[in-house]
Protein backbone atom coordinates (compact mmCIF):
# COMPACT_ATOMS: atom_id res chain seq x y z
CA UNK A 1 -104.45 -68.47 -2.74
CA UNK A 2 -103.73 -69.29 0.59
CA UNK A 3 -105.04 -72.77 1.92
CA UNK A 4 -108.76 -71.67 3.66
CA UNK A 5 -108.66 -68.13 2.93
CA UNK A 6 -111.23 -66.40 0.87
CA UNK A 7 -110.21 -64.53 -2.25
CA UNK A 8 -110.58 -60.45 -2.38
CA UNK A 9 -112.16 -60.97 -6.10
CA UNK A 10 -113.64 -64.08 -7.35
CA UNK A 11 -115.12 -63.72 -11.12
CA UNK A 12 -117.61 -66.44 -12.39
CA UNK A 13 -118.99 -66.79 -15.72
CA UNK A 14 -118.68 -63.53 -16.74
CA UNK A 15 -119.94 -62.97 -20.21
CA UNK A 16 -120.32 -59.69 -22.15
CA UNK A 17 -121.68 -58.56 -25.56
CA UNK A 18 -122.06 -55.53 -27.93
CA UNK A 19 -124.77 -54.51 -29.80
CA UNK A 20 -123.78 -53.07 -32.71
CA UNK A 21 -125.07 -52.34 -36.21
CA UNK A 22 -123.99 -55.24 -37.66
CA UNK A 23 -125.17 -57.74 -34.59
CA UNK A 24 -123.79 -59.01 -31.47
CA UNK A 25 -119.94 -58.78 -30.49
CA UNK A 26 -119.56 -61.32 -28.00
CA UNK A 27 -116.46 -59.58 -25.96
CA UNK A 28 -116.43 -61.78 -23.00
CA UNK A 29 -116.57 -65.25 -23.14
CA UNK A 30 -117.36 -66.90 -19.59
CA UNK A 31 -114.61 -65.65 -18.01
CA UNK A 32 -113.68 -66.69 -14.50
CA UNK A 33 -110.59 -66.45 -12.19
CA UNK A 34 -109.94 -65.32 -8.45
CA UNK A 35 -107.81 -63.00 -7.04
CA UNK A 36 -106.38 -63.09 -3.00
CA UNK A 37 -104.79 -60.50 -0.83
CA UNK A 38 -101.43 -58.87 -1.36
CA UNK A 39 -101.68 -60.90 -5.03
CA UNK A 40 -100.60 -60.04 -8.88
CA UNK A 41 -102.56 -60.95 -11.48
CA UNK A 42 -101.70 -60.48 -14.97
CA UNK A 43 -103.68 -60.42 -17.80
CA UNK A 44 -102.21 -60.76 -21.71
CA UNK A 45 -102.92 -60.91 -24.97
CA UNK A 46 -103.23 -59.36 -28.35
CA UNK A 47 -105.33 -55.83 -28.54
CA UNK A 48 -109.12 -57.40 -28.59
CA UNK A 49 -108.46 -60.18 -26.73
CA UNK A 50 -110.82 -58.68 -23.86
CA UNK A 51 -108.50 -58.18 -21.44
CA UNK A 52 -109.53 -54.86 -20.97
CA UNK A 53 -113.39 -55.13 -21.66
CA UNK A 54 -113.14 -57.91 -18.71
CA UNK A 55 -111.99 -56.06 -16.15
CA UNK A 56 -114.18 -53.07 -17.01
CA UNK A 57 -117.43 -55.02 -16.83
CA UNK A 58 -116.46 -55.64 -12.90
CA UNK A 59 -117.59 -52.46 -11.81
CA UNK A 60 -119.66 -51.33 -14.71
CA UNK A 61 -117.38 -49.12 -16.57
CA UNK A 62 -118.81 -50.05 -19.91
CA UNK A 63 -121.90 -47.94 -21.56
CA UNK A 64 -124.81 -49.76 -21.80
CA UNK A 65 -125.83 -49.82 -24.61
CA UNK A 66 -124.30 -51.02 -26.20
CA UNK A 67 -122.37 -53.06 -24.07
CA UNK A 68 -124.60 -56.01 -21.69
CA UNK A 69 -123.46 -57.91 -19.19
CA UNK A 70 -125.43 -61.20 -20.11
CA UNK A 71 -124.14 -63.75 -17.32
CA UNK A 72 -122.04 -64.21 -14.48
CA UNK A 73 -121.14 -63.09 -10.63
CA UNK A 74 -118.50 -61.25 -10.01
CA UNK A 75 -118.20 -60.93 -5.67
CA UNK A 76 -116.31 -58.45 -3.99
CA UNK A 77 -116.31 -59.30 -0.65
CA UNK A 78 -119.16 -61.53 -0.59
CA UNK A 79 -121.25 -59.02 -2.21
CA UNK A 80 -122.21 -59.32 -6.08
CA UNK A 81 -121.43 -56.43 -8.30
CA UNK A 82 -123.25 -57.29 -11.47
CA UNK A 83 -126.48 -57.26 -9.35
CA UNK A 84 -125.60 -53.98 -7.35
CA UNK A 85 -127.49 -50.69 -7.73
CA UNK A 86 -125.76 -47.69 -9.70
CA UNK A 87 -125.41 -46.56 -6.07
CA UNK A 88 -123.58 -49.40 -5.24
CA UNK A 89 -121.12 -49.41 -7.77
CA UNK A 90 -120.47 -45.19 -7.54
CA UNK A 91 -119.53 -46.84 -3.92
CA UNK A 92 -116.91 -49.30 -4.68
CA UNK A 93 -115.62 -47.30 -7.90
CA UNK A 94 -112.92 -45.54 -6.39
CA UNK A 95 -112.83 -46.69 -2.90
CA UNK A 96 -113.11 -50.96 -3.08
CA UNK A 97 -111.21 -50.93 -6.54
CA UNK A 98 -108.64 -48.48 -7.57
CA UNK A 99 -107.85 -48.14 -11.66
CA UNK A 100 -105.08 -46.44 -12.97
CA UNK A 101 -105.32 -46.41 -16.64
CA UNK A 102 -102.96 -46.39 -19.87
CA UNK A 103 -102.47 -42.29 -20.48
CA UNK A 104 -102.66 -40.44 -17.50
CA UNK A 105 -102.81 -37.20 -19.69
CA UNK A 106 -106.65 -39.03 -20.91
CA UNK A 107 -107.09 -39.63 -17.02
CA UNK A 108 -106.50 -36.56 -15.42
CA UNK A 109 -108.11 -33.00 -15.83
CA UNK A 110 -106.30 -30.61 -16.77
CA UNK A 111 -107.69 -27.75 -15.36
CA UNK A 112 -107.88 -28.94 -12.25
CA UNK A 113 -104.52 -28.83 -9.33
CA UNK A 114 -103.43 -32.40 -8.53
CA UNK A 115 -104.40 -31.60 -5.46
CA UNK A 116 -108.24 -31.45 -5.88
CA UNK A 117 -108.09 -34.58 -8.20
CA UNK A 118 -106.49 -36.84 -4.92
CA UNK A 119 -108.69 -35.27 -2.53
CA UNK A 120 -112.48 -35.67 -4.44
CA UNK A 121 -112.28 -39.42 -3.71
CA UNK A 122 -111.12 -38.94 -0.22
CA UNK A 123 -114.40 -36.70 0.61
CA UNK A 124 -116.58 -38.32 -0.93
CA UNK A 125 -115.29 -42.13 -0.14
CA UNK A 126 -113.63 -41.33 3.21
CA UNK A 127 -115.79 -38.74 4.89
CA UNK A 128 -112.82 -37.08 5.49
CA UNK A 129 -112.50 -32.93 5.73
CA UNK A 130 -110.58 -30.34 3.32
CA UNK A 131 -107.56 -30.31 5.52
CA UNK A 132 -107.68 -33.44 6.36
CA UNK A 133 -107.95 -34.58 2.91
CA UNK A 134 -105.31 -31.93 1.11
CA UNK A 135 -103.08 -33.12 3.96
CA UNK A 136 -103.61 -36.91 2.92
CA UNK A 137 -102.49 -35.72 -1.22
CA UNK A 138 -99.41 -34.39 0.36
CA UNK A 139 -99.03 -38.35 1.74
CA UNK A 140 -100.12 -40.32 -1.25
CA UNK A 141 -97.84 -38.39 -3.64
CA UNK A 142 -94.64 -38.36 -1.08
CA UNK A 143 -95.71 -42.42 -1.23
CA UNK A 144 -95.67 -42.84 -4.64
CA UNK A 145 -91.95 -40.87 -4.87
CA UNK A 146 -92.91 -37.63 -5.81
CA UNK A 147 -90.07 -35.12 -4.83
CA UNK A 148 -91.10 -32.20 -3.13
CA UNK A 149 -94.79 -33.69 -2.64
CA UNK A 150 -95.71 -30.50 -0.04
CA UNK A 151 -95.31 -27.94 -3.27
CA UNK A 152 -96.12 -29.66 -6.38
CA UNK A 153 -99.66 -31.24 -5.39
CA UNK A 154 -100.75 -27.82 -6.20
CA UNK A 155 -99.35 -28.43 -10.10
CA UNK A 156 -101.68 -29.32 -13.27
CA UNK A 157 -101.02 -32.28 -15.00
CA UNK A 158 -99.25 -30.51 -17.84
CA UNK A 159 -96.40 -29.43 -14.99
CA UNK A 160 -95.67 -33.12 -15.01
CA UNK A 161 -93.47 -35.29 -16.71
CA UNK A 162 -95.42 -38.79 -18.28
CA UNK A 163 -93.52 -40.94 -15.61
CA UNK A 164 -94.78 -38.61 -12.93
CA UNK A 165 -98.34 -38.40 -14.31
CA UNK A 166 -98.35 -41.75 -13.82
CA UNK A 167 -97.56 -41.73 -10.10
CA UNK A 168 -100.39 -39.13 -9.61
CA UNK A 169 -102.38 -41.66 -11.06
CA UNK A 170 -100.98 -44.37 -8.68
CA UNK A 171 -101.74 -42.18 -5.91
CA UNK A 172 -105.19 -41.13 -6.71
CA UNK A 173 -106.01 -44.79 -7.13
CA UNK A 174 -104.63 -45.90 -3.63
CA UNK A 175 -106.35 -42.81 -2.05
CA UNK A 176 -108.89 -44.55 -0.28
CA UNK A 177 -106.63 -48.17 0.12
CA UNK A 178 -108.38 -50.06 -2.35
CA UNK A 179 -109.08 -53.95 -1.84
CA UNK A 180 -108.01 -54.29 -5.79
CA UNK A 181 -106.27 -52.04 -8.04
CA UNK A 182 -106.45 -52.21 -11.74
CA UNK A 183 -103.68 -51.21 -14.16
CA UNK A 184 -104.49 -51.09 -17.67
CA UNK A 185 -101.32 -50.92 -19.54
CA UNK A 186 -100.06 -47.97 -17.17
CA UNK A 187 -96.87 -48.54 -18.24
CA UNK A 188 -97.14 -48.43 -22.32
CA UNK A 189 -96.68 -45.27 -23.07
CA UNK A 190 -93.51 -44.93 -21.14
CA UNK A 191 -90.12 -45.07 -21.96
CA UNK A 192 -87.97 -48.26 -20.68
CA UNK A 193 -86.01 -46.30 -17.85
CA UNK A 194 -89.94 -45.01 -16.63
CA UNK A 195 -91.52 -48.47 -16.81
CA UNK A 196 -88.82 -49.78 -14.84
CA UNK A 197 -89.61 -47.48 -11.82
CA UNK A 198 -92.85 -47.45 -12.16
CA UNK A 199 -92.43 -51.37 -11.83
CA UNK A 200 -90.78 -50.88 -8.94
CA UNK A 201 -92.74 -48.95 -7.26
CA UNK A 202 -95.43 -50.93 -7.78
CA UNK A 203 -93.74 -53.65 -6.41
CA UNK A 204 -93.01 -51.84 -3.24
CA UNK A 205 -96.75 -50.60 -2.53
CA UNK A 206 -97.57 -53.94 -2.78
CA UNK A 207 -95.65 -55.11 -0.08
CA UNK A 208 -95.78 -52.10 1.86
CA UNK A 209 -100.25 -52.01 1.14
CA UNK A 210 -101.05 -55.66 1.24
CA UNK A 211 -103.25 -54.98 -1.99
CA UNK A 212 -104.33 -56.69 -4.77
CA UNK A 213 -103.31 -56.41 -8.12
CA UNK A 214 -104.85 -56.86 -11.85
CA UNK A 215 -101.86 -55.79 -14.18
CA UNK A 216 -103.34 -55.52 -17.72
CA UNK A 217 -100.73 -56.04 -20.67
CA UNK A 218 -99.50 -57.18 -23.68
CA UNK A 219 -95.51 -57.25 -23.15
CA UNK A 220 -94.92 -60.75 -21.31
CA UNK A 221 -91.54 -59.31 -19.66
CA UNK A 222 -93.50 -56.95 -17.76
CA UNK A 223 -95.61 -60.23 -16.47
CA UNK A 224 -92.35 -62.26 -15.32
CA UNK A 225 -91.21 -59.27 -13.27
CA UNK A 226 -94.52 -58.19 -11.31
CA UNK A 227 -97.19 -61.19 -11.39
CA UNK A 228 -97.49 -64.37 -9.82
CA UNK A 229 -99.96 -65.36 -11.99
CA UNK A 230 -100.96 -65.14 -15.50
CA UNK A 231 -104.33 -65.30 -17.09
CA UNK A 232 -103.95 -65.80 -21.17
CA UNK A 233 -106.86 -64.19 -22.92
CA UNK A 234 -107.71 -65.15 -26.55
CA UNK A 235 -111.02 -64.43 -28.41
CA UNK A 236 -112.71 -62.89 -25.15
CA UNK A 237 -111.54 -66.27 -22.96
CA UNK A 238 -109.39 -67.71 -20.84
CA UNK A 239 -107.01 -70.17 -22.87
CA UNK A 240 -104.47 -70.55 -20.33
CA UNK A 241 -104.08 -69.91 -16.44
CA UNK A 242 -100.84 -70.59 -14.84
CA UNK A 243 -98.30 -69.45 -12.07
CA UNK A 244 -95.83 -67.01 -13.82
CA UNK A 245 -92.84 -69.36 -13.69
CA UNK A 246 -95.15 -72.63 -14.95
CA UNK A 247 -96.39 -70.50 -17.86
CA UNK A 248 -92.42 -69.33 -18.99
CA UNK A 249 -91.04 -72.89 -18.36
CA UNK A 250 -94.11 -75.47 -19.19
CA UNK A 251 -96.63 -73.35 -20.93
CA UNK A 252 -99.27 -75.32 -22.51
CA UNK A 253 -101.42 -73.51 -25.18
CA UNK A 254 -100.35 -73.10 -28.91
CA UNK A 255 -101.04 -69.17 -28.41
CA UNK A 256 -99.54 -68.91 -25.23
CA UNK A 257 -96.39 -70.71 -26.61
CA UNK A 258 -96.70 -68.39 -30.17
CA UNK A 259 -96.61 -64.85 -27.48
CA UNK A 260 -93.44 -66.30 -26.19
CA UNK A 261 -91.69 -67.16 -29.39
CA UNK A 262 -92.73 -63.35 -30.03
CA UNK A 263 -90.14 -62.09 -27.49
CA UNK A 264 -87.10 -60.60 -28.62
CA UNK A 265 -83.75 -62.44 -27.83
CA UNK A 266 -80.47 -60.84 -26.85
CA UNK A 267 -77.92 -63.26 -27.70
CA UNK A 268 -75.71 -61.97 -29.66
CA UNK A 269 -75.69 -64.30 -32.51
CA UNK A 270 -78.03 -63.72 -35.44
CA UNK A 271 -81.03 -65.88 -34.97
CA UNK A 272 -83.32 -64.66 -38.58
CA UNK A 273 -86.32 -62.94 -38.32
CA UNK A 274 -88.14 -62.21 -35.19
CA UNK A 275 -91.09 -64.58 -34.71
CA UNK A 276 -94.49 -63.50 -35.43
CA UNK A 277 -98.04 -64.70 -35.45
CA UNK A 278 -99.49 -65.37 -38.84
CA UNK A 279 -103.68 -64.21 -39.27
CA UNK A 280 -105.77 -61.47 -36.96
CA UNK A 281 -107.76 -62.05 -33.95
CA UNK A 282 -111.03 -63.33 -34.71
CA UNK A 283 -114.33 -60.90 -34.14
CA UNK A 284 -116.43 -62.57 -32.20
CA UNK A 285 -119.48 -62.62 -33.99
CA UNK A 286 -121.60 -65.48 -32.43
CA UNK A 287 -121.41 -68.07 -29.19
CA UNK A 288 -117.48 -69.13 -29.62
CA UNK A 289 -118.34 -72.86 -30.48
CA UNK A 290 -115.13 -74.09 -31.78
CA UNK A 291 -111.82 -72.95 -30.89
CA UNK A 292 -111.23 -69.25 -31.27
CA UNK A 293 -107.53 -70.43 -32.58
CA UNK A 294 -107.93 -72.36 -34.77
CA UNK A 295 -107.50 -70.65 -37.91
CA UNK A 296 -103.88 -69.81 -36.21
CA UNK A 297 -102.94 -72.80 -34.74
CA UNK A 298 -99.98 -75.08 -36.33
CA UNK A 299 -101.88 -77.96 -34.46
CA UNK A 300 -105.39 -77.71 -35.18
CA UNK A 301 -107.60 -80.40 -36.16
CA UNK A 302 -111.03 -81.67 -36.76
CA UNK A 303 -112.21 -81.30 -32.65
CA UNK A 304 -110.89 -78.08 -32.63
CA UNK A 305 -113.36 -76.84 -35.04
CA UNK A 306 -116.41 -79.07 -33.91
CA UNK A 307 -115.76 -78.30 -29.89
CA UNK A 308 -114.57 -75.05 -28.08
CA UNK A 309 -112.09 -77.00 -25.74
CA UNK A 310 -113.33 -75.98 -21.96
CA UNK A 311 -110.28 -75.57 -19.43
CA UNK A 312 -109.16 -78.24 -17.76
CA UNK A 313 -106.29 -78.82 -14.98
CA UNK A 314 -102.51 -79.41 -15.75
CA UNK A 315 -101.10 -80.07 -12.67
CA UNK A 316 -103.94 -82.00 -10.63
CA UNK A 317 -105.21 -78.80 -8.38
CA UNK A 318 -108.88 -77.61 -8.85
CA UNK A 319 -109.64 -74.78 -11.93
CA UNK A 320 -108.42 -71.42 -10.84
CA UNK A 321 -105.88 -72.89 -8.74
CA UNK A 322 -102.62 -74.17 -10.61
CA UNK A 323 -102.01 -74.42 -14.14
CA UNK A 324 -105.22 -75.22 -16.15
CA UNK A 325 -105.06 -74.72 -20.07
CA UNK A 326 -108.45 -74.61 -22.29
CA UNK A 327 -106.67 -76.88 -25.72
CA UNK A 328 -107.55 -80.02 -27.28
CA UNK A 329 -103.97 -80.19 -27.76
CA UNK A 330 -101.32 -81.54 -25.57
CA UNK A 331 -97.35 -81.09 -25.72
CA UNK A 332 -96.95 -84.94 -24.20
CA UNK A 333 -99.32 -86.05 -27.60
CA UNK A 334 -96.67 -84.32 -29.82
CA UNK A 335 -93.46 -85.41 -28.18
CA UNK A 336 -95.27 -89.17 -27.89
């Protein structure tokens, strides 16, 4: 964040549970981080991690029930969206915060023309006319690379290829030039060559937009190439918040350190099997009191199950700032 200036996002304490048959599923564990202008934020860990349940409870995406948002702020420009009305939130859905999700073919309706899928947000968010607005599609998807943008906003989804799907998702989500944008593993289902451009492109609006950026993932070599900094999610918390480079070079949590061992090498000498990580995610049954780890974790020990270990700085600068790690475990104890 830039010295003085206030952050676009800036998430405190935000907790979230399920109720389900068999009791609570505490999804969300007091989860707080910030996000500035022109910024990439990226968000890993295993599937049920609650990456994804996180950055849904921002603008109240989850049903309730069963999902409750029990505690926390979450401000978007100074205004609080846990305590805004359904109103509210139809308000910033769309307009304040742009998502583009994981399958665009799940996203997008199919019997609908790209066209009247771009320009639904831009009448109702932007005031803007028909013309005005089916003039504006032809802009968003010559943005987003689209060849021939003029004739094919009048295609259905199904006239699209997956990597181009994808852009009409990009462009339906920077319609109405979001403060934030969202992307929930938009790049999964895509082949290599695909990811790569959509990468890119992302990139590019970025620069080009001045937005913000959440990128939602679980393949850590997407991370190095877009984000600036990484939020590590384990057992619906935070267990390790770092600039990208500090979390390849120094990173400080067993987990965060087991994702990385996870990554395949191209050496070209045999190095064995490829590096795994032994047990399953824990369901979060209860109030996490010890270490949601633990039961994984080559260096666990007594404190780890008596205390869950809160996060605390690295690198000297406040929480949310620099490099801050939630482990009762150090590197500098082993190596001592």
């Amino acid at each position: 964040m830039a010295d003085g200036a206030a952050p676009v996002l800036d998430v405190r304490g935000l907790t979230t549970v399920f109720h389900t048959r068999q009791g609570e599923i505490h999804a969300v564990n007091s989860v707080s981080f910030t996000l500035s202008k022109g910024e990439v934020l990226g968000v890993v860990g295993e599937s049920g991690s609650g990456k994804s349940v996180t950055m849904m409870s921002l603008v109240g995406l989850l049903p309730s029930p069963p999902a409750e948002i029990r505690e926390g702020e979450v401000l978007l420009g100074g205004q609080d969206l846990l305590r805004a009305s359904p109103a509210e939130l139809s308000s910033v859905r769309g307009a304040k915060v742009g998502f583009v999700f994981q399958d665009p073919m799940t996203s997008l309706n199919p019997v609908f023309t790209v066209e009247n899928q771009i320009i639904e947000p831009l009448i109702r968010h932007m005031a803007m006319s028909a013309a005005d607005a089916k003039a504006r599609a032809v802009e968003l998807l010559d943005l987003v690379g689209i060849p021939d943008a003029a004739r094919r906003v009048k295609d259905y989804p199904h006239q699209f290829s997956g990597g181009m799907r994808q852009r009409v998702m990009i462009a339906i989500a920077l319609a109405c030039d979001p403060d934030v944008l969202i992307a929930d593993e938009p790049t999964t289902a895509l082949d290599v060559t695909i990811q790569a451009q959509i990468l890119e492109l992302m990139t590019q609006l970025r620069e080009k937009l001045g937005m913000a950026i959440i990128w939602i993932t679980h393949d850590l070599g997407v991370i190095a190439g877009i984000a600036d900094r990484v939020m590590v999610m384990y057992g619906g918390q935070v267990v390790e918040h770092a600039p990208v480079r500090a979390l390849f070079h120094n990173s400080q949590h067993p987990y965060t350190r087991a994702l990385l061992r996870t990554i395949p090498k191209i050496t070209g000498a045999r190095e064995g099997r490829l590096s795994v990580i032994e047990g399953q995610p824990p369901i979060m049954t209860s109030v996490p009191r010890a270490c949601p780890f633990r039961a994984r974790c080559a260096h666990a020990h007594a404190r780890c199950e008596a205390e869950n270990p809160a996060r605390r700085a690295v690198d000297g600068k406040p929480l949310g700032q620099g490099h801050d790690v939630a482990c009762h475990w150090t590197p500098e104890a082993e190596n001592a």
